[in-house]
C-alpha atoms as a PDB file:
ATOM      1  CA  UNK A   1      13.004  -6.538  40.566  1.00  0.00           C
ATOM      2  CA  UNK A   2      10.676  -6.753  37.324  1.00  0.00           C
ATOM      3  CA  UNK A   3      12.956  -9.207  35.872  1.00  0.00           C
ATOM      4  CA  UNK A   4      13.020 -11.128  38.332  1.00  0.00           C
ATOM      5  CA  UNK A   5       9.010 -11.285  37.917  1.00  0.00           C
ATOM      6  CA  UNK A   6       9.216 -11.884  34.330  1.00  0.00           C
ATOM      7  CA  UNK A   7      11.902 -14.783  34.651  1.00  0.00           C
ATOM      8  CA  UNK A   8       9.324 -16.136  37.408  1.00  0.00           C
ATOM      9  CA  UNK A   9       6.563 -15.889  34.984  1.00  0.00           C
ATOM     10  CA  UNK A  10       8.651 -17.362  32.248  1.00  0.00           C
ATOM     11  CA  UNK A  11       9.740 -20.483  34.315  1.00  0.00           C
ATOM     12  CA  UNK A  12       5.969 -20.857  35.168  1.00  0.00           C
ATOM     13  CA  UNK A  13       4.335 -20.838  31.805  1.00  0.00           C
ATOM     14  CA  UNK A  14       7.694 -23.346  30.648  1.00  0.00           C
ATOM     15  CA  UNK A  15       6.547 -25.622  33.149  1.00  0.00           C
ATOM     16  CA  UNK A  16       3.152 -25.350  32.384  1.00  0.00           C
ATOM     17  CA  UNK A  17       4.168 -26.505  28.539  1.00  0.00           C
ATOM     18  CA  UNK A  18       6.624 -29.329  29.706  1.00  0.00           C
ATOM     19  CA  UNK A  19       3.610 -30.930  32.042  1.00  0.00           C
ATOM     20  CA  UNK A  20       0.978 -30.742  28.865  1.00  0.00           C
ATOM     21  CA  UNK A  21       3.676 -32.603  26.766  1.00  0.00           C
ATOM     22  CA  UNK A  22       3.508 -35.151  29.224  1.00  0.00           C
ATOM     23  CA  UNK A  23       1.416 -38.470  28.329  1.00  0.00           C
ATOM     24  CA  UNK A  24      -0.179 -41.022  30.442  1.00  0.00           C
ATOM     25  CA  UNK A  25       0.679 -44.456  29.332  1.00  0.00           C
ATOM     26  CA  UNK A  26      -2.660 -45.942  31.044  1.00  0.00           C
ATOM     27  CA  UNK A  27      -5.063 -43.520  28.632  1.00  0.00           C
ATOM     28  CA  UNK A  28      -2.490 -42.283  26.247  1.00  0.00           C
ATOM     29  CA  UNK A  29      -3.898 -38.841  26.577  1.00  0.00           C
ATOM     30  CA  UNK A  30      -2.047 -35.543  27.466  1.00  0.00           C
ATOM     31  CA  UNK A  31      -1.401 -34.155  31.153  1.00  0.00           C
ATOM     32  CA  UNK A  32      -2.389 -31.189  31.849  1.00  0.00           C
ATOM     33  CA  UNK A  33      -1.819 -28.822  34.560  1.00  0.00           C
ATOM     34  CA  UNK A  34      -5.643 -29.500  35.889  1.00  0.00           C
ATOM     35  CA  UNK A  35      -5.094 -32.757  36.046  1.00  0.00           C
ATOM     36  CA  UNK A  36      -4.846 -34.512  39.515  1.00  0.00           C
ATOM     37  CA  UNK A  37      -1.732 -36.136  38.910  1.00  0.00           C
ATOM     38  CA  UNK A  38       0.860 -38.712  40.805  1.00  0.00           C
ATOM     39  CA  UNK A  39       4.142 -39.600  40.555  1.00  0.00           C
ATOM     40  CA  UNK A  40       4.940 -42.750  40.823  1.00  0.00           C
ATOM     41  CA  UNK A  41       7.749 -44.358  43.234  1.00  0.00           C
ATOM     42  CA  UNK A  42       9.783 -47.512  42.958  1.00  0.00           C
ATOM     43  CA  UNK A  43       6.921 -49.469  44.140  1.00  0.00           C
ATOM     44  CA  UNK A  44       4.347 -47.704  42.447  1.00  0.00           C
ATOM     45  CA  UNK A  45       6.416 -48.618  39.202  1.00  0.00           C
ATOM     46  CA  UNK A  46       6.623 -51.783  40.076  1.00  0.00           C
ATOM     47  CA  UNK A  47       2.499 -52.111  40.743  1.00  0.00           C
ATOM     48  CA  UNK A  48       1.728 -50.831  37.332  1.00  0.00           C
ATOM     49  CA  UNK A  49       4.223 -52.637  35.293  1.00  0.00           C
ATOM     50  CA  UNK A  50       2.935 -56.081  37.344  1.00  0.00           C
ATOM     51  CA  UNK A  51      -1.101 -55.087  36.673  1.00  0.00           C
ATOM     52  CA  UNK A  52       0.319 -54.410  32.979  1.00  0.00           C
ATOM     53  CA  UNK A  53       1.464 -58.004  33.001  1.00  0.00           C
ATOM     54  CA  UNK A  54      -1.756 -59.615  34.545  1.00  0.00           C
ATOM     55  CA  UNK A  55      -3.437 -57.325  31.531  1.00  0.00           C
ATOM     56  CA  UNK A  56      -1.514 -58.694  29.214  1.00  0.00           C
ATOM     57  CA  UNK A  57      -0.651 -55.480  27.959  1.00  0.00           C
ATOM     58  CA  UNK A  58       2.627 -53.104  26.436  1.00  0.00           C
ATOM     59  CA  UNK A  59       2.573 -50.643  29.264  1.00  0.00           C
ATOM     60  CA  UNK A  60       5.940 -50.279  31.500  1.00  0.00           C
ATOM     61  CA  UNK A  61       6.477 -47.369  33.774  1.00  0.00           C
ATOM     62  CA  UNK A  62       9.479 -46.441  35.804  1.00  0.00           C
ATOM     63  CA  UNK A  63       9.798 -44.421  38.712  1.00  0.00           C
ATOM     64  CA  UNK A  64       9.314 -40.726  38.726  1.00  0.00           C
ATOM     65  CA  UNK A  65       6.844 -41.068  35.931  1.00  0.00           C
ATOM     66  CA  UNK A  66       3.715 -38.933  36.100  1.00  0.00           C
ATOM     67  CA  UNK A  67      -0.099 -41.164  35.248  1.00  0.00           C
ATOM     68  CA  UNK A  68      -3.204 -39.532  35.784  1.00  0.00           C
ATOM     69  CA  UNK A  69      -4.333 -40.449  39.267  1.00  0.00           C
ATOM     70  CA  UNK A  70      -7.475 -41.665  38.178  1.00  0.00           C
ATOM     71  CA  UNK A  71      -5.706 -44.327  35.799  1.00  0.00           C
ATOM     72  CA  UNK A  72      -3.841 -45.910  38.375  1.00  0.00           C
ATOM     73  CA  UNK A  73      -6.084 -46.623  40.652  1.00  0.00           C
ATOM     74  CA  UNK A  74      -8.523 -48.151  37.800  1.00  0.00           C
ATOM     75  CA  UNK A  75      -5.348 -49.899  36.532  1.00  0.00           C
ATOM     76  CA  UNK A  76      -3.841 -51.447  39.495  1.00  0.00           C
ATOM     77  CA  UNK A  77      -7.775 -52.643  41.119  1.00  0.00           C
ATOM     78  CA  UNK A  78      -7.400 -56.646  41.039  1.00  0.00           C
ATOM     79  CA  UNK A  79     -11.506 -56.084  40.649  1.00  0.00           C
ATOM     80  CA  UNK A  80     -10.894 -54.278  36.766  1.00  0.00           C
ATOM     81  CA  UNK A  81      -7.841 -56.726  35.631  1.00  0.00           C
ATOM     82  CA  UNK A  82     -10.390 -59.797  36.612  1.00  0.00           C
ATOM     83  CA  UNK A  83     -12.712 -58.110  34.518  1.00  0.00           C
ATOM     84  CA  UNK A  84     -10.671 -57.306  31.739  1.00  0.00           C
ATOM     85  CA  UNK A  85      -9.542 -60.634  31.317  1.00  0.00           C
ATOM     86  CA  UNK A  86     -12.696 -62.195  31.796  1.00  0.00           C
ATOM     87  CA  UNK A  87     -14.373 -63.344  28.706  1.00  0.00           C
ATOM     88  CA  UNK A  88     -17.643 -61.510  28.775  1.00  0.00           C
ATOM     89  CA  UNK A  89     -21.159 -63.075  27.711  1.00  0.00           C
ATOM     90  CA  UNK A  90     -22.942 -60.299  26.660  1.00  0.00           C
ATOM     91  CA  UNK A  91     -26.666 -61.199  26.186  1.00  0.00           C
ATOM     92  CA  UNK A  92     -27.650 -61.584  22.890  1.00  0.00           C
ATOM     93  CA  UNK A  93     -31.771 -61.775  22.822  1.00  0.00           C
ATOM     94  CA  UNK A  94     -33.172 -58.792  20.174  1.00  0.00           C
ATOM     95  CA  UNK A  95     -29.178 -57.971  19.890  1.00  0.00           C
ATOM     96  CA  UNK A  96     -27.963 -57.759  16.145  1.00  0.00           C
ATOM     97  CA  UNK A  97     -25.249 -60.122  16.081  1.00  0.00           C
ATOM     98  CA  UNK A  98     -22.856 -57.963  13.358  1.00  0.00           C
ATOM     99  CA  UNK A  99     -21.685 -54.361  14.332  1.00  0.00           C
ATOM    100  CA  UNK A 100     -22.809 -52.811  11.077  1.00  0.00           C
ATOM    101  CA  UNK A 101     -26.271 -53.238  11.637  1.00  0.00           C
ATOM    102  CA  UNK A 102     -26.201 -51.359  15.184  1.00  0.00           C
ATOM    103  CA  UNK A 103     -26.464 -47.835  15.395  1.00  0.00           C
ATOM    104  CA  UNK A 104     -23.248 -46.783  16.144  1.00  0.00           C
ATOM    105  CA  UNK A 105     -23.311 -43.792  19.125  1.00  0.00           C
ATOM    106  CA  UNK A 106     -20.246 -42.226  19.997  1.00  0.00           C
ATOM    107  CA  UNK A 107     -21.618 -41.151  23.633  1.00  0.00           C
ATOM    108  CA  UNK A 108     -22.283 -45.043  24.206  1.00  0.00           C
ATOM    109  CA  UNK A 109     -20.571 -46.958  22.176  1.00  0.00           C
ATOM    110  CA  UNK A 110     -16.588 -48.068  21.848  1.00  0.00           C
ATOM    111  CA  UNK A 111     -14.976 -46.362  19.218  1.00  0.00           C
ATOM    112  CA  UNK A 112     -12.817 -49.220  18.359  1.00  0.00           C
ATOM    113  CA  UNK A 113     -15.119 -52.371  19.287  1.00  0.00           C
ATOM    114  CA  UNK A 114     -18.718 -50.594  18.316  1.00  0.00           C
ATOM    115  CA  UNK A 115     -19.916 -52.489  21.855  1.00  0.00           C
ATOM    116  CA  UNK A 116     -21.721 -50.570  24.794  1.00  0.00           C
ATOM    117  CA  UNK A 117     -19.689 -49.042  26.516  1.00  0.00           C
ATOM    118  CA  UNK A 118     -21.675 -47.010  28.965  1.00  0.00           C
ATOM    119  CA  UNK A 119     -22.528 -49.325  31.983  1.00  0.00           C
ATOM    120  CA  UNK A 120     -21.594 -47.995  35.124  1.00  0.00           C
ATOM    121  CA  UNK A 121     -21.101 -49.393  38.640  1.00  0.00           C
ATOM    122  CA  UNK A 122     -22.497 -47.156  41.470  1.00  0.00           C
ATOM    123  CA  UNK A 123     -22.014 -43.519  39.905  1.00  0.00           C
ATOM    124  CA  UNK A 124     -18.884 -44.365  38.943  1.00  0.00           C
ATOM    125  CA  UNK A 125     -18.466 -45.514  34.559  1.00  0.00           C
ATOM    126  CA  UNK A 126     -16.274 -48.654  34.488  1.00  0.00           C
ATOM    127  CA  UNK A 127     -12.429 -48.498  34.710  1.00  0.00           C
ATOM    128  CA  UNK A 128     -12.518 -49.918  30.894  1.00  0.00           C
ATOM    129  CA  UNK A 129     -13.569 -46.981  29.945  1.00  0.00           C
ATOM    130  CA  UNK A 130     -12.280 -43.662  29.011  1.00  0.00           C
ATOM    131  CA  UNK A 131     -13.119 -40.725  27.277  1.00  0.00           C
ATOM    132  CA  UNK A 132     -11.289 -39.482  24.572  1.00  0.00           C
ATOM    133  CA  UNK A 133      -9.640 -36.058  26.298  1.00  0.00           C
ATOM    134  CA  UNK A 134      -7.627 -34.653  23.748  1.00  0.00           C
ATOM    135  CA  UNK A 135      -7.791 -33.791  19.662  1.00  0.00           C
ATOM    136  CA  UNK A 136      -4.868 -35.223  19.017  1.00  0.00           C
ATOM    137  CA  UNK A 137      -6.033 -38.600  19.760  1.00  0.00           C
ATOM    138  CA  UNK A 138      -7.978 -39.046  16.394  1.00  0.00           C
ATOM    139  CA  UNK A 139      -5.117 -37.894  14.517  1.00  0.00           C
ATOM    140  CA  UNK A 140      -3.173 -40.822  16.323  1.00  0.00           C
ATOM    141  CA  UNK A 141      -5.696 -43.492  15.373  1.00  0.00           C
ATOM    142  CA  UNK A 142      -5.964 -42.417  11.935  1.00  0.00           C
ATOM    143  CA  UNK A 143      -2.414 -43.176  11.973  1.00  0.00           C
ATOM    144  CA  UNK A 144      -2.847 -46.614  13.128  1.00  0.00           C
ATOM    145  CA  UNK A 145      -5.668 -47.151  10.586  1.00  0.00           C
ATOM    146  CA  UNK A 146      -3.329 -46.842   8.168  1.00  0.00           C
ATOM    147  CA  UNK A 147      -0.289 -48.861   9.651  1.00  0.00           C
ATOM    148  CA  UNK A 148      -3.114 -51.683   9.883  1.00  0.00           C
ATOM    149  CA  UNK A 149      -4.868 -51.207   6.678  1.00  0.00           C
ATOM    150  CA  UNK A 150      -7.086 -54.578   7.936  1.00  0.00           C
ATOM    151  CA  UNK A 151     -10.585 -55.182   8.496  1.00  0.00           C
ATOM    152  CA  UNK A 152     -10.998 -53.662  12.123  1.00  0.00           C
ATOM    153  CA  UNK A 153      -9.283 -50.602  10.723  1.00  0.00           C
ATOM    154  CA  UNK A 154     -11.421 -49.678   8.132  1.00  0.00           C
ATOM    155  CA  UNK A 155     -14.125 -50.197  10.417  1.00  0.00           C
ATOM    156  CA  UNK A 156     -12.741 -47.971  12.706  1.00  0.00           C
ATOM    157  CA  UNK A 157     -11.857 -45.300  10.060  1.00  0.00           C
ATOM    158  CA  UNK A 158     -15.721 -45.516   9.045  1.00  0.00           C
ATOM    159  CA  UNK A 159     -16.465 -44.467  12.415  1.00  0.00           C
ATOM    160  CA  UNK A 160     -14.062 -41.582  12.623  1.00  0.00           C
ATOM    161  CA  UNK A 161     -15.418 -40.425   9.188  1.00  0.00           C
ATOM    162  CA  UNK A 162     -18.828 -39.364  10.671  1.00  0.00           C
ATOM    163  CA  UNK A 163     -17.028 -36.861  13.277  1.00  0.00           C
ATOM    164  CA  UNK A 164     -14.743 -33.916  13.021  1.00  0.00           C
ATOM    165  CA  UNK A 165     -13.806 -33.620  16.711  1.00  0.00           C
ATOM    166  CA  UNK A 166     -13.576 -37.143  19.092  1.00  0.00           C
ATOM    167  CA  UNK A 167     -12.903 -34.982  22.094  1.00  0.00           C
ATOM    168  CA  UNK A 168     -15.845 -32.513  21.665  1.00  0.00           C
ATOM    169  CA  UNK A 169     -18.346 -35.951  20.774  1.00  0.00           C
ATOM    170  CA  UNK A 170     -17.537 -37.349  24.132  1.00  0.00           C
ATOM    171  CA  UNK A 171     -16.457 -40.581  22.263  1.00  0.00           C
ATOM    172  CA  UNK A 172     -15.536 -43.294  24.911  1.00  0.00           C
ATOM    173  CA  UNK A 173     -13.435 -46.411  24.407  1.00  0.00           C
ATOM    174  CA  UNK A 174     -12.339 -49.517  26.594  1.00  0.00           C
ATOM    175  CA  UNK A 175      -8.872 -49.296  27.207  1.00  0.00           C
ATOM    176  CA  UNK A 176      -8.627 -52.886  26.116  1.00  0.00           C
ATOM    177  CA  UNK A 177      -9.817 -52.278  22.772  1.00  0.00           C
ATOM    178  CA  UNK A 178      -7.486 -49.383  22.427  1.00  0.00           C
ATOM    179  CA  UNK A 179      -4.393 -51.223  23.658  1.00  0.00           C
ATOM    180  CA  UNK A 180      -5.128 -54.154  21.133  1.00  0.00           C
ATOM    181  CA  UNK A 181      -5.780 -51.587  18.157  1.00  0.00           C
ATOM    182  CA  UNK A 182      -2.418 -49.489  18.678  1.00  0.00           C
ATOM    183  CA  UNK A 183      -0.534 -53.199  19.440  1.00  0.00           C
ATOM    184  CA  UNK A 184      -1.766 -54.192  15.806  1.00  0.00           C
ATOM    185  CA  UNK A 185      -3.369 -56.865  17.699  1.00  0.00           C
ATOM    186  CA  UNK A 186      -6.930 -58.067  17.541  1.00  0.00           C
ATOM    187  CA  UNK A 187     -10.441 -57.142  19.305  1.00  0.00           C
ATOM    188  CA  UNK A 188     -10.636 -58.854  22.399  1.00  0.00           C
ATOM    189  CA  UNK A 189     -12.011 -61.867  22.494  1.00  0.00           C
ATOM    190  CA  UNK A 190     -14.688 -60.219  25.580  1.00  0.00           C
ATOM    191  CA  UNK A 191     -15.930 -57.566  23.234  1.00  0.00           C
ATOM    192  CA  UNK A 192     -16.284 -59.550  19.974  1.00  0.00           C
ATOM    193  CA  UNK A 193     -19.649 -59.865  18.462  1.00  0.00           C
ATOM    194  CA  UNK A 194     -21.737 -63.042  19.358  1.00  0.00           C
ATOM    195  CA  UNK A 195     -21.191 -64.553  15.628  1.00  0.00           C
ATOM    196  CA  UNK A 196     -17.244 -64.221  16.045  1.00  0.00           C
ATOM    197  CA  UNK A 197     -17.051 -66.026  19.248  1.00  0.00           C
ATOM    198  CA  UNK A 198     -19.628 -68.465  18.553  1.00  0.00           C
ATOM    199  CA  UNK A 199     -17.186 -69.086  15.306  1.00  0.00           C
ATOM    200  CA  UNK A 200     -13.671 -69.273  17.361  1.00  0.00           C
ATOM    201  CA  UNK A 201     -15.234 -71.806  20.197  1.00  0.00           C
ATOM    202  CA  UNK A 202     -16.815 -73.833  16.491  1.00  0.00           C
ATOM    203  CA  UNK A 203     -13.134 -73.437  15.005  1.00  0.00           C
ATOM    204  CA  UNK A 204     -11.312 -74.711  18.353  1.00  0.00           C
ATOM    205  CA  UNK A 205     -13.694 -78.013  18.838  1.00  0.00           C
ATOM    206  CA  UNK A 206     -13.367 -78.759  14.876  1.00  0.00           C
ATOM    207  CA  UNK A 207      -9.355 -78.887  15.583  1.00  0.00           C
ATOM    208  CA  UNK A 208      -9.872 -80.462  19.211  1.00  0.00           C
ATOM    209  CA  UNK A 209     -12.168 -83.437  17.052  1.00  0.00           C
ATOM    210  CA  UNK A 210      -9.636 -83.308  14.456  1.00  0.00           C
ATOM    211  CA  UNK A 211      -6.774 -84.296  17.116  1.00  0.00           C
ATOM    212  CA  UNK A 212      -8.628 -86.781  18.570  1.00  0.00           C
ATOM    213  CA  UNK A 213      -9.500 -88.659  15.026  1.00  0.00           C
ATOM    214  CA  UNK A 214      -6.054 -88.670  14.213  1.00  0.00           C
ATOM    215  CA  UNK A 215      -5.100 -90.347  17.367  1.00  0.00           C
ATOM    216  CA  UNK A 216      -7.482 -92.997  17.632  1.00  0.00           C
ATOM    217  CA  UNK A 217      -6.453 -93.702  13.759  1.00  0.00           C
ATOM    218  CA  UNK A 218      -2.449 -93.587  15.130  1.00  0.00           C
ATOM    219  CA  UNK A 219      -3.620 -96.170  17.715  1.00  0.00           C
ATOM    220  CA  UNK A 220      -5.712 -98.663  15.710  1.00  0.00           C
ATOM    221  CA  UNK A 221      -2.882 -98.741  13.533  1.00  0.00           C
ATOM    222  CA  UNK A 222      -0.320 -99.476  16.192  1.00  0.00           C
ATOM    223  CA  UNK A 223      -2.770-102.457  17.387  1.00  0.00           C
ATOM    224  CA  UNK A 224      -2.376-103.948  13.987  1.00  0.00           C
ATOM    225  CA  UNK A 225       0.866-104.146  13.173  1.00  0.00           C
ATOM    226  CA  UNK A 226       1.716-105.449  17.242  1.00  0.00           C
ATOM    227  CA  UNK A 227      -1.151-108.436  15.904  1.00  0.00           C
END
């Protein structure tokens, strides 16, 4: 009869292990037996993978997979993939316009963008943002920092320089950001500073005006020779 206890306790406490080895590809943080979890079906596959698309991001899931519950929901809401996509004005009056010149706050700020990121709707924070929930997760991005080795990155590593501990600063991200940083992509275009944007509209009407001269020069050259 003890062993029988002891093999039940054993099988528990394996379980326990297997479930906090488990990932959630929404937040990329660890699941844990507190967490309130759900596993997903055909068609809940099938939602996330098709919100993943509209997001214009890497994440697939398949059924029988395990997400946070919380994640989903935030993932799958048409309401959060408009507003991902959308290409945010932030205001700019009495606003530095580079990063480096804002004090950085881990509590309020992205990690990997340096924007606010504490706005809230109701009582709720946005879906965009998360907080970092497990150690591990700096150890990942100083991993990434180092596969990049660009601009953003040493930002980024910067950042991470001034903290032992992501998890135990509360540090918060958008899940945007963090999706472009691991993707070696490169910060969305919504939470770019002012100067950056106002220089990638400047860049695409210089090429639009460049097209445009070197048609009408195509054409008036066409009109000669038919003369």
């Amino acid at each position: 009869m003890p062993s029988r206890i002891v093999m039940r306790i054993v099988q528990i406490r394996w379980k326990e292990t297997c479930l906090k080895e488990e990932k959630c590809v929404i937040c990329q943080n660890s699941i844990s037996h507190e967490d309130t979890v759900v596993v997903l079906g055909e068609k809940g596959s099938q939602s996330v993978n098709k919100a993943s698309k509209s997001r214009q991001d890497n994440v697939f899931t398949s059924a029988g997979q395990k997400l946070h519950q919380n994640c989903r929901k935030s993932y799958t809401n048409p309401k959060y993939i408009a507003l991902a996509n959308k290409d945010i004005k932030h205001e700019t009056s009495n606003v530095p316009t580079l990063r480096s010149k804002v004090e950085f706050d881990f509590k309020r700020h992205c990690l990997f963008c340096g924007q606010l990121a504490d706005a809230v709707i109701g009582r709720k924070r946005k879906s965009d943002v998360y907080p970092v929930r497990t150690s591990e997760f700096q150890c990942k991005i100083e991993d990434i920092c180092r596969q990049r080795e660009d601009e953003w990155a040493l930002e980024v590593r910067g950042r991470l320089a001034f903290v032992q501990d992501l998890h135990a600063a509360d540090a918060l991200y958008h899940q945007t950001c963090s999706v472009n940083f691991r993707t070696l992509k490169q910060t969305p275009l919504a939470f770019s500073p002012p100067a950056k944007k106002a220089k990638t509209q400047a860049g695409r009407k210089s090429s639009l005006s460049e097209s445009f001269l070197c048609l009408r020069q195509n054409t008036f050259s066409k009109m000669k020779m038919n003369k």
